[in-house]
PDB file of N, CA and C in Angstrom:
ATOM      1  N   UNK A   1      -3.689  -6.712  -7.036  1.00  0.00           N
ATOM      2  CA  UNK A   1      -4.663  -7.338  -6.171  1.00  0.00           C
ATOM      3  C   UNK A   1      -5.365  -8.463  -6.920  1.00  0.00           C
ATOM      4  N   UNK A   2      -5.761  -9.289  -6.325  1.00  0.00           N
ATOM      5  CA  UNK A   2      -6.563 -10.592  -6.753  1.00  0.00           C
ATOM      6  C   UNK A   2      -5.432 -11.590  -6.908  1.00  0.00           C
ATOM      7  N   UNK A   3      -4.228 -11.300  -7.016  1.00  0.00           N
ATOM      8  CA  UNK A   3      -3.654 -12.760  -7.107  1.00  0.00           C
ATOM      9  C   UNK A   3      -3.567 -13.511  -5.726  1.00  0.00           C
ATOM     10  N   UNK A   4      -3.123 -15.019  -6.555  1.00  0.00           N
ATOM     11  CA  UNK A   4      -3.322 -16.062  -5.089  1.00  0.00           C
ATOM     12  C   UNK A   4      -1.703 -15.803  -4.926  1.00  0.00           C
ATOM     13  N   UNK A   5      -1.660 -15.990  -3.457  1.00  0.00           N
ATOM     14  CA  UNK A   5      -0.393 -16.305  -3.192  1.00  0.00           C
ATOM     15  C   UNK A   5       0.036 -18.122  -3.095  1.00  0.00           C
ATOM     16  N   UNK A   6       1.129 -18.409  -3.205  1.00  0.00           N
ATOM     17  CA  UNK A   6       2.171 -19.159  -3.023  1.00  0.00           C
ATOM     18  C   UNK A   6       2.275 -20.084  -1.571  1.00  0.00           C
ATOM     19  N   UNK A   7       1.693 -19.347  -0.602  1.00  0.00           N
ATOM     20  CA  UNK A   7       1.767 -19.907   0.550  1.00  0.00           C
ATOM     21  C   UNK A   7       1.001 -20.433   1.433  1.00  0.00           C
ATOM     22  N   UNK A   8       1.253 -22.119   1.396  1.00  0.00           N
ATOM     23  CA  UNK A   8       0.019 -22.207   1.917  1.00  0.00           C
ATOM     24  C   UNK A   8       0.308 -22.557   3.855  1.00  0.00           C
ATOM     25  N   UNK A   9       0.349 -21.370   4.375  1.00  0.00           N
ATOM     26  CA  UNK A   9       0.967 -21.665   6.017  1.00  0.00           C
ATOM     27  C   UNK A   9       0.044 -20.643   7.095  1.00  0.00           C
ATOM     28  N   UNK A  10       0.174 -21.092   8.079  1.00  0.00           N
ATOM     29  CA  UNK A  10      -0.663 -20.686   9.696  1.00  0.00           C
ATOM     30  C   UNK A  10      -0.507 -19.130   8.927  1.00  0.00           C
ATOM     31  N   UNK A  11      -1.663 -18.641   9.133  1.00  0.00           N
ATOM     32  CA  UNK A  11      -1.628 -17.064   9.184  1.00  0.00           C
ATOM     33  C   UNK A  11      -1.849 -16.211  10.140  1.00  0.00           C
ATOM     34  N   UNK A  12      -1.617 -15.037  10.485  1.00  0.00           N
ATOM     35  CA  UNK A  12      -2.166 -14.437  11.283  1.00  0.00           C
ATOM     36  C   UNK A  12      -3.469 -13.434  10.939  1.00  0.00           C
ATOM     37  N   UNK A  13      -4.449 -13.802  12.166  1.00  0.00           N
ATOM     38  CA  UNK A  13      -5.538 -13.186  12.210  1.00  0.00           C
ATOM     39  C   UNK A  13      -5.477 -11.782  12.657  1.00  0.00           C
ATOM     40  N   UNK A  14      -6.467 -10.678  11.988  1.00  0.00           N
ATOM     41  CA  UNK A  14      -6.229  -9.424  12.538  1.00  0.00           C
ATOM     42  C   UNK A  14      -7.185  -9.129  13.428  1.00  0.00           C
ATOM     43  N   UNK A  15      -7.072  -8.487  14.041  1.00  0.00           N
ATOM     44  CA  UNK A  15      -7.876  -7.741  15.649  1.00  0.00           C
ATOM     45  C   UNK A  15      -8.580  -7.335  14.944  1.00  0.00           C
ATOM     46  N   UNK A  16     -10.178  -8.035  15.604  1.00  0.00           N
ATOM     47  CA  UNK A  16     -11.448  -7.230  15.057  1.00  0.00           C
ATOM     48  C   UNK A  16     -11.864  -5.618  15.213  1.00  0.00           C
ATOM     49  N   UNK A  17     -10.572  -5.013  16.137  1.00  0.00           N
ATOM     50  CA  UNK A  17     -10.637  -3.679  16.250  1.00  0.00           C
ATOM     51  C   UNK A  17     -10.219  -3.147  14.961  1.00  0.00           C
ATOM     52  N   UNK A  18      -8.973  -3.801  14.288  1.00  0.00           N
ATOM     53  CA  UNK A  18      -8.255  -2.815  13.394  1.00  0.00           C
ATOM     54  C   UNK A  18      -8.985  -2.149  12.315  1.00  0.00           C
ATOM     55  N   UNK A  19     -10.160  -2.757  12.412  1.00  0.00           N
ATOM     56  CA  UNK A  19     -10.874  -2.061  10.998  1.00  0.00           C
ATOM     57  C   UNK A  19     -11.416  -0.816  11.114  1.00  0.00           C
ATOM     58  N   UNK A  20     -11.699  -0.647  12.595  1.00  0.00           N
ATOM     59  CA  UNK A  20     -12.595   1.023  12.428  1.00  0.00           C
ATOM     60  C   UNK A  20     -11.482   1.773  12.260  1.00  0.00           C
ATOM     61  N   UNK A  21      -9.736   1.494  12.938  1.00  0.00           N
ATOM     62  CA  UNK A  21      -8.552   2.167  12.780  1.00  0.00           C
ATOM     63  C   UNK A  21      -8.006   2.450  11.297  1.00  0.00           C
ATOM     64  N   UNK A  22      -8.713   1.103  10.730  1.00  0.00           N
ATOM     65  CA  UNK A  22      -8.328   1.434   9.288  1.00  0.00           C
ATOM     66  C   UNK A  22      -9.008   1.776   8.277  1.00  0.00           C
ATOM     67  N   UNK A  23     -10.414   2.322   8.779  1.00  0.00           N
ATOM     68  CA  UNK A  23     -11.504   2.782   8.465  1.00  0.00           C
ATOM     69  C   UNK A  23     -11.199   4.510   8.699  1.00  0.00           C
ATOM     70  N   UNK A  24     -10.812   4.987   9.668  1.00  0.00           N
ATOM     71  CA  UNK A  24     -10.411   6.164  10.401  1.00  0.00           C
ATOM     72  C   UNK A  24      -8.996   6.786   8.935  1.00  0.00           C
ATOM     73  N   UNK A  25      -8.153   5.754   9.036  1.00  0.00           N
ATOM     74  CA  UNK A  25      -7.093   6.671   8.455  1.00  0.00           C
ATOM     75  C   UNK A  25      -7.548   6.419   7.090  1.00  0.00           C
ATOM     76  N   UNK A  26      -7.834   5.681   6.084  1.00  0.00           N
ATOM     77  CA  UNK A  26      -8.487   5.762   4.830  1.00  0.00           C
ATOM     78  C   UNK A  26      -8.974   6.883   4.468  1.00  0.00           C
ATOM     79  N   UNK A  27     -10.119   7.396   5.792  1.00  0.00           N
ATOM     80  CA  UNK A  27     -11.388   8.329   5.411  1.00  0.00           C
ATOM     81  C   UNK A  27     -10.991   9.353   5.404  1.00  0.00           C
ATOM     82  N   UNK A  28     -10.180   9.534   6.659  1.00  0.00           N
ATOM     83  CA  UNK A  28      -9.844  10.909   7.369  1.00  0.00           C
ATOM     84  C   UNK A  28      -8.322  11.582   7.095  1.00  0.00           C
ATOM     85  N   UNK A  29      -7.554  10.274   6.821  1.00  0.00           N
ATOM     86  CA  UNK A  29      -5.768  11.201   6.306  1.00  0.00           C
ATOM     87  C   UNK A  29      -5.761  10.724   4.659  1.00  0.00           C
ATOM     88  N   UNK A  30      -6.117   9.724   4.640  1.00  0.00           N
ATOM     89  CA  UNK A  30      -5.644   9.167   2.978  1.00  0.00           C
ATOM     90  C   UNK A  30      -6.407  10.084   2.009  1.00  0.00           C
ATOM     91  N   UNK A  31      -7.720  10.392   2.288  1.00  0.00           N
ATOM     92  CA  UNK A  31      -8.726  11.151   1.132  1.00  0.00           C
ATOM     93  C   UNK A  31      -7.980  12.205   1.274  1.00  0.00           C
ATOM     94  N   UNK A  32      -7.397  12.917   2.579  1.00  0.00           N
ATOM     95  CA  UNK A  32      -6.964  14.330   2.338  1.00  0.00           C
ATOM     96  C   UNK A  32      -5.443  14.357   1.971  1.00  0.00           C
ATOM     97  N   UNK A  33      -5.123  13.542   1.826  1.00  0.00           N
ATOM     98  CA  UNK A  33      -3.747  13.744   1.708  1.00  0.00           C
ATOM     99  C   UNK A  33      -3.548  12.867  -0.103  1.00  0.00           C
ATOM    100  N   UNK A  34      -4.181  12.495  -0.620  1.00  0.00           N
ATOM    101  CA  UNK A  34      -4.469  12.123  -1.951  1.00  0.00           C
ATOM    102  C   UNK A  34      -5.798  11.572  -2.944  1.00  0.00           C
ATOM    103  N   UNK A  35      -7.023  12.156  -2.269  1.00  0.00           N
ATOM    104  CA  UNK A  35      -7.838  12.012  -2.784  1.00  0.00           C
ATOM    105  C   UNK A  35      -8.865  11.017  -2.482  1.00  0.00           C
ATOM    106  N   UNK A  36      -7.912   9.751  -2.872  1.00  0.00           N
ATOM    107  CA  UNK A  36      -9.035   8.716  -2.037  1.00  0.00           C
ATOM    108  C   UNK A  36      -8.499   7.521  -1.059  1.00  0.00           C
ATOM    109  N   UNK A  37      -9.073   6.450  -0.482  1.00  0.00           N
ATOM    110  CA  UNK A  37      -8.543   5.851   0.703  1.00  0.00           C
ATOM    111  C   UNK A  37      -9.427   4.496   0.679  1.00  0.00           C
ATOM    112  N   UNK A  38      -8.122   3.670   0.790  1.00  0.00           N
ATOM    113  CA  UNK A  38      -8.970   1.993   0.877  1.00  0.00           C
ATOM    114  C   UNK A  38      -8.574   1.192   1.989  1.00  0.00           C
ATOM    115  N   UNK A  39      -9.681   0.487   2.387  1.00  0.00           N
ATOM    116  CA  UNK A  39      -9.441  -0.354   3.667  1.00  0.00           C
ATOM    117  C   UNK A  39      -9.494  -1.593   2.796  1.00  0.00           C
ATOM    118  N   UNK A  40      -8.228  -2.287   3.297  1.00  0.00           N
ATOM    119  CA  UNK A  40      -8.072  -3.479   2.603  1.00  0.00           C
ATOM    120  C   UNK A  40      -8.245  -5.395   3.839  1.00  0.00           C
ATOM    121  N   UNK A  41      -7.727  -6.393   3.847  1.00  0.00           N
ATOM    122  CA  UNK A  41      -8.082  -7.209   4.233  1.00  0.00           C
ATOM    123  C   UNK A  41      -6.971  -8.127   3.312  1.00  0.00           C
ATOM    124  N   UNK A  42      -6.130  -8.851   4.473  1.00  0.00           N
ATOM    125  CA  UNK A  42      -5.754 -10.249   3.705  1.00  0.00           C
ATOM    126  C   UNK A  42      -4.661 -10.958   4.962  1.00  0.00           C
ATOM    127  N   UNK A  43      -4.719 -12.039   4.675  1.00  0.00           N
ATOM    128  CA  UNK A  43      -3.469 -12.976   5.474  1.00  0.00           C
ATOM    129  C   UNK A  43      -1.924 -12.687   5.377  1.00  0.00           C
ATOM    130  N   UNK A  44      -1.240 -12.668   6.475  1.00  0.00           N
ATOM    131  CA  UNK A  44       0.053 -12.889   6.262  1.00  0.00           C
ATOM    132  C   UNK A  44       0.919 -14.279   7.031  1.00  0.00           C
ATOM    133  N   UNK A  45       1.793 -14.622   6.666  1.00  0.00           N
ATOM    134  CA  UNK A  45       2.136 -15.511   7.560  1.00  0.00           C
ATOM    135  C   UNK A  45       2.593 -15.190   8.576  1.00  0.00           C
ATOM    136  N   UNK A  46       2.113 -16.065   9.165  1.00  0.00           N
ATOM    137  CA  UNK A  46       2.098 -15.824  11.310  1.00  0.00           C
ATOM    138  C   UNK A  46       3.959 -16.100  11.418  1.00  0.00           C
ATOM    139  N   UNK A  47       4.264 -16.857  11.139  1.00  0.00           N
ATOM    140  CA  UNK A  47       5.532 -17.413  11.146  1.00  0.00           C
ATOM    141  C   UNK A  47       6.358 -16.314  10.670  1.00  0.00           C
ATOM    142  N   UNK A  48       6.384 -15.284   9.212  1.00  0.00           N
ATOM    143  CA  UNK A  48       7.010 -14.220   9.464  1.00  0.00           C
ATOM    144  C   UNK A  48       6.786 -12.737  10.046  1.00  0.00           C
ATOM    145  N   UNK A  49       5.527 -12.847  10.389  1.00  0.00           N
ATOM    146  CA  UNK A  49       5.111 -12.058  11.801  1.00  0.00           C
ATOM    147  C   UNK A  49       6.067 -11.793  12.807  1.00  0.00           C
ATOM    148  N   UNK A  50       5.919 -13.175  13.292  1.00  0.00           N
ATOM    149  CA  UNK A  50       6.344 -13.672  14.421  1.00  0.00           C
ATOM    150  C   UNK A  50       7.731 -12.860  14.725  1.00  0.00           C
ATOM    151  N   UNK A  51       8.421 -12.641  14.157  1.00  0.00           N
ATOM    152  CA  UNK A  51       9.866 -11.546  13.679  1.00  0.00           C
ATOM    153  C   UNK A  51      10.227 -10.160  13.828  1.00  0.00           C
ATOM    154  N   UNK A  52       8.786  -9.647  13.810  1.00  0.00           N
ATOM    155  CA  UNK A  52       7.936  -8.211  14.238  1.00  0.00           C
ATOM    156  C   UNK A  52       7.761  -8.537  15.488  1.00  0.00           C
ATOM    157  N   UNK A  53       7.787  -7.351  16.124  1.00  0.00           N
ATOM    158  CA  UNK A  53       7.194  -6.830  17.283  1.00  0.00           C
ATOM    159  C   UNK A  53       5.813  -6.344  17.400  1.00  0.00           C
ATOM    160  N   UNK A  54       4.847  -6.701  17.883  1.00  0.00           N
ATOM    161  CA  UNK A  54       2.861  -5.465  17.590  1.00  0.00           C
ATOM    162  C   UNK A  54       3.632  -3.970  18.700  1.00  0.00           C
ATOM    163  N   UNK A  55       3.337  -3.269  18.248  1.00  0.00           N
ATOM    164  CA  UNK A  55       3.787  -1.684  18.269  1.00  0.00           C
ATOM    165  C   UNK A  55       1.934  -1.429  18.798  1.00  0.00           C
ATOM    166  N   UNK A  56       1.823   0.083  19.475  1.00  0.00           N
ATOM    167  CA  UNK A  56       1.231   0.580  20.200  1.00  0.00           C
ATOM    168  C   UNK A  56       0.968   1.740  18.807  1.00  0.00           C
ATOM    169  N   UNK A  57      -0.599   2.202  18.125  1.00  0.00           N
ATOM    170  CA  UNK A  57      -0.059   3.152  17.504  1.00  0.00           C
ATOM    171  C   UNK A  57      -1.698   3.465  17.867  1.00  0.00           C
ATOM    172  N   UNK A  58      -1.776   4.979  17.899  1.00  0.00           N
ATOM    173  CA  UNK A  58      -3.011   5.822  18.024  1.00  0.00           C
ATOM    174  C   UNK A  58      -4.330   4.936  18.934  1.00  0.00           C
ATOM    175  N   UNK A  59      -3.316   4.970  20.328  1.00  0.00           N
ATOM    176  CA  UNK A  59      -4.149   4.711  21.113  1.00  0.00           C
ATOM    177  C   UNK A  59      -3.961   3.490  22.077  1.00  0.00           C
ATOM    178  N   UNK A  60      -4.258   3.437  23.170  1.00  0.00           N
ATOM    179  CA  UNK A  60      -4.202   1.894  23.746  1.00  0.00           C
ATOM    180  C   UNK A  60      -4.479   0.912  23.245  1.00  0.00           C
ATOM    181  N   UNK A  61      -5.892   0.630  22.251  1.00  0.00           N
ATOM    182  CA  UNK A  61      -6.390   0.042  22.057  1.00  0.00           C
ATOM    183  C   UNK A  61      -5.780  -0.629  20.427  1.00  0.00           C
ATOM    184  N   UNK A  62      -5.404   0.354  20.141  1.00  0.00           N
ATOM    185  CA  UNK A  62      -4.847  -0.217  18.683  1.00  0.00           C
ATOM    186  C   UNK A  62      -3.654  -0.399  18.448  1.00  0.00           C
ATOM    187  N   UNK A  63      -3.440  -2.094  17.925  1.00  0.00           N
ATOM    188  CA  UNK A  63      -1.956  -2.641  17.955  1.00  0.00           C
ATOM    189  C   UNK A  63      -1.637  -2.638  16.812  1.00  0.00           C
ATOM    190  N   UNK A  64      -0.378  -2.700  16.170  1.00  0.00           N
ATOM    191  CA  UNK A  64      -0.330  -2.746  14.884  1.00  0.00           C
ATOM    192  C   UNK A  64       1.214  -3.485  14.541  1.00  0.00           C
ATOM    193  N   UNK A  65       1.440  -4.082  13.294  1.00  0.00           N
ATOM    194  CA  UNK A  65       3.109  -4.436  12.973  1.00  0.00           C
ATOM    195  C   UNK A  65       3.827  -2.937  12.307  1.00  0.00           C
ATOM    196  N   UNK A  66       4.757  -2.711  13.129  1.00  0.00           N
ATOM    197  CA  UNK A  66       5.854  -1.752  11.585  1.00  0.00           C
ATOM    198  C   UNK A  66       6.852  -2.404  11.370  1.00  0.00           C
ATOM    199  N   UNK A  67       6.407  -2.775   9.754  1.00  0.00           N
ATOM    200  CA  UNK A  67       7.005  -3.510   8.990  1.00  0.00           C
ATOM    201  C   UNK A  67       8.331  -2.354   8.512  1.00  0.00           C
ATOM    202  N   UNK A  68       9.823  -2.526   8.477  1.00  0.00           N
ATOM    203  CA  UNK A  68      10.002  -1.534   7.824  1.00  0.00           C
ATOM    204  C   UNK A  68      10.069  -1.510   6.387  1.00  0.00           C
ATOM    205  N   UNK A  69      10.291  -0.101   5.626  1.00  0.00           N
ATOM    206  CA  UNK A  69      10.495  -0.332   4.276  1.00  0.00           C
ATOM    207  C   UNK A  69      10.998  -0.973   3.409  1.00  0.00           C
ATOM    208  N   UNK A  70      12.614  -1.596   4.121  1.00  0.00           N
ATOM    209  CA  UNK A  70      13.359  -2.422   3.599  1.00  0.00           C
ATOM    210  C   UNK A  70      13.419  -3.713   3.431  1.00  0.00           C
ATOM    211  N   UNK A  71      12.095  -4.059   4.336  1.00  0.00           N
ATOM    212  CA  UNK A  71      11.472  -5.745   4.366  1.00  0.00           C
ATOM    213  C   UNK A  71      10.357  -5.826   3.665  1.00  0.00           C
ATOM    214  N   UNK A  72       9.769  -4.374   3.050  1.00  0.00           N
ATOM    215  CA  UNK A  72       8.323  -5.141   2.447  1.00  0.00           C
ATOM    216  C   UNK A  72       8.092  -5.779   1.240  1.00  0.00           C
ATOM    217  N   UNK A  73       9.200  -5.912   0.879  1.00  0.00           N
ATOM    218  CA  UNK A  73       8.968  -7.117  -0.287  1.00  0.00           C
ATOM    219  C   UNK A  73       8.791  -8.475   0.213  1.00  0.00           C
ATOM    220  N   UNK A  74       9.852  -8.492   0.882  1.00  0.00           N
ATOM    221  CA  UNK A  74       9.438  -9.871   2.132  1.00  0.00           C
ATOM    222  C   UNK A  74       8.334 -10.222   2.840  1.00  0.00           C
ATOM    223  N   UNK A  75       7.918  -8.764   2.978  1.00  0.00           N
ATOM    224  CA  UNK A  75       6.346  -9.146   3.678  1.00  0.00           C
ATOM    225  C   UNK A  75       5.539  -9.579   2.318  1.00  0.00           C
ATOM    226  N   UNK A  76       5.487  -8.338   1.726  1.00  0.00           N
ATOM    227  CA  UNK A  76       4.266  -9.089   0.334  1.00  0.00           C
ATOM    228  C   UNK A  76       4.535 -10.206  -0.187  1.00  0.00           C
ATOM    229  N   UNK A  77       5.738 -11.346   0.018  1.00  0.00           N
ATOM    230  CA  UNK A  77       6.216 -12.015  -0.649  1.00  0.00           C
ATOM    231  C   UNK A  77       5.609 -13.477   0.571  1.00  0.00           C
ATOM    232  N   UNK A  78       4.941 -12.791   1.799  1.00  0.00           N
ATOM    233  CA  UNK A  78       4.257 -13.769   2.686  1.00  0.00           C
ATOM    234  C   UNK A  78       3.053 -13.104   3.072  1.00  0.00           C
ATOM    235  N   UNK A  79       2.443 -12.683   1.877  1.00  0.00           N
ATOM    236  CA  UNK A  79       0.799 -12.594   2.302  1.00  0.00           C
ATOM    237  C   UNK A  79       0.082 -13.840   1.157  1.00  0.00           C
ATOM    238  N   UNK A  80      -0.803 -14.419   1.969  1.00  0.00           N
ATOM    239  CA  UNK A  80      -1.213 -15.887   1.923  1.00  0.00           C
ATOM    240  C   UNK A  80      -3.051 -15.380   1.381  1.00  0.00           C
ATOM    241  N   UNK A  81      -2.817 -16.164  -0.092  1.00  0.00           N
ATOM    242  CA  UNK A  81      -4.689 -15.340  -0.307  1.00  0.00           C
ATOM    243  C   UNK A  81      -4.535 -14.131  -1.326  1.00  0.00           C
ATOM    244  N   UNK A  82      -5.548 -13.628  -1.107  1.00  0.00           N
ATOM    245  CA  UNK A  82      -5.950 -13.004  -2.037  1.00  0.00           C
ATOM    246  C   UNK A  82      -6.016 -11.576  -1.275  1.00  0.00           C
ATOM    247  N   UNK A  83      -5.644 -10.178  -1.925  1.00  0.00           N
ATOM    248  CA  UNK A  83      -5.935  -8.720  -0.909  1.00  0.00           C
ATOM    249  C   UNK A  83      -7.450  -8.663  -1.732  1.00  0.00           C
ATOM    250  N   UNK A  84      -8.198  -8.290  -0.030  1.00  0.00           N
ATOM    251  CA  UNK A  84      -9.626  -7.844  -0.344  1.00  0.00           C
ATOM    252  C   UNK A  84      -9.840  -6.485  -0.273  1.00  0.00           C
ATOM    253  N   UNK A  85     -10.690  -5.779  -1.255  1.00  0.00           N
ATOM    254  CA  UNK A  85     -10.961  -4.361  -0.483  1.00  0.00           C
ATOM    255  C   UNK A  85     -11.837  -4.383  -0.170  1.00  0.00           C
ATOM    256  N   UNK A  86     -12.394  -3.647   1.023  1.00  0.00           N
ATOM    257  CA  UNK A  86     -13.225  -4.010   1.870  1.00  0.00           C
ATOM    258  C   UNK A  86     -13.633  -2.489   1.929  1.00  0.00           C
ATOM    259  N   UNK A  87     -13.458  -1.293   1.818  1.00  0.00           N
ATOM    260  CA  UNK A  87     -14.269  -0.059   1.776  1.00  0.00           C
ATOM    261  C   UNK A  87     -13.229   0.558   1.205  1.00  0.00           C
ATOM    262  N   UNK A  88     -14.192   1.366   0.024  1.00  0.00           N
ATOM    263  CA  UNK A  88     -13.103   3.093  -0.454  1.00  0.00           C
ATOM    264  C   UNK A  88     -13.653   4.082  -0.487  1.00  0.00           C
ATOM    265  N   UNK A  89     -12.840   4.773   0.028  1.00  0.00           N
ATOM    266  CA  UNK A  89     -13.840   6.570   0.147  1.00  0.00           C
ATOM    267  C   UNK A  89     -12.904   7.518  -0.176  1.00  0.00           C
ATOM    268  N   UNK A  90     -13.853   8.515  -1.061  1.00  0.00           N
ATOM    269  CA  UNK A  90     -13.329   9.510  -1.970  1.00  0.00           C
ATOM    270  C   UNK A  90     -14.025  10.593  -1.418  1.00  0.00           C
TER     271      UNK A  90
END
């Protein structure tokens, strides 16, 4: 975390909802399932977004990408910025 990325292109913005969702699984599955849990924050490019489908996950209201496993180097390899953490709970 803290490095800059490489890319400087259109990003996509996240739904001002996703944070209580990612506030929720941090607190409530990540602490119990290994102790502790971070809500993080950062850009990706919209352009390899765009490639993904937004998926329906825990709830109407909350959209999300599934990236699969076999692309996430590709994804981290188009997040634009810096990863922020933005809350951790133990």
């Amino acid at each position: 975390m803290g490095e800059r990325s490489v890319w400087e292109r259109q990003v996509a913005k996240p739904d001002p909802d996703v944070s209580g969702y990612a506030t929720r699984i941090a607190r409530d599955w990540n602490v119990k399932a290994s102790g502790v849990g971070y809500v993080t924050r950062f850009d990706v490019d919209k352009r390899f977004l765009d490639s993904y489908e937004v998926q329906q996950a825990g709830g109407q209201t909350i959209l999300e990408y599934w990236i699969p496993a076999e692309d996430l180097d590709e994804f981290n390899a188009h997040i634009a910025g810096l990863i922020e953490v933005v809350a951790e709970f133990r």
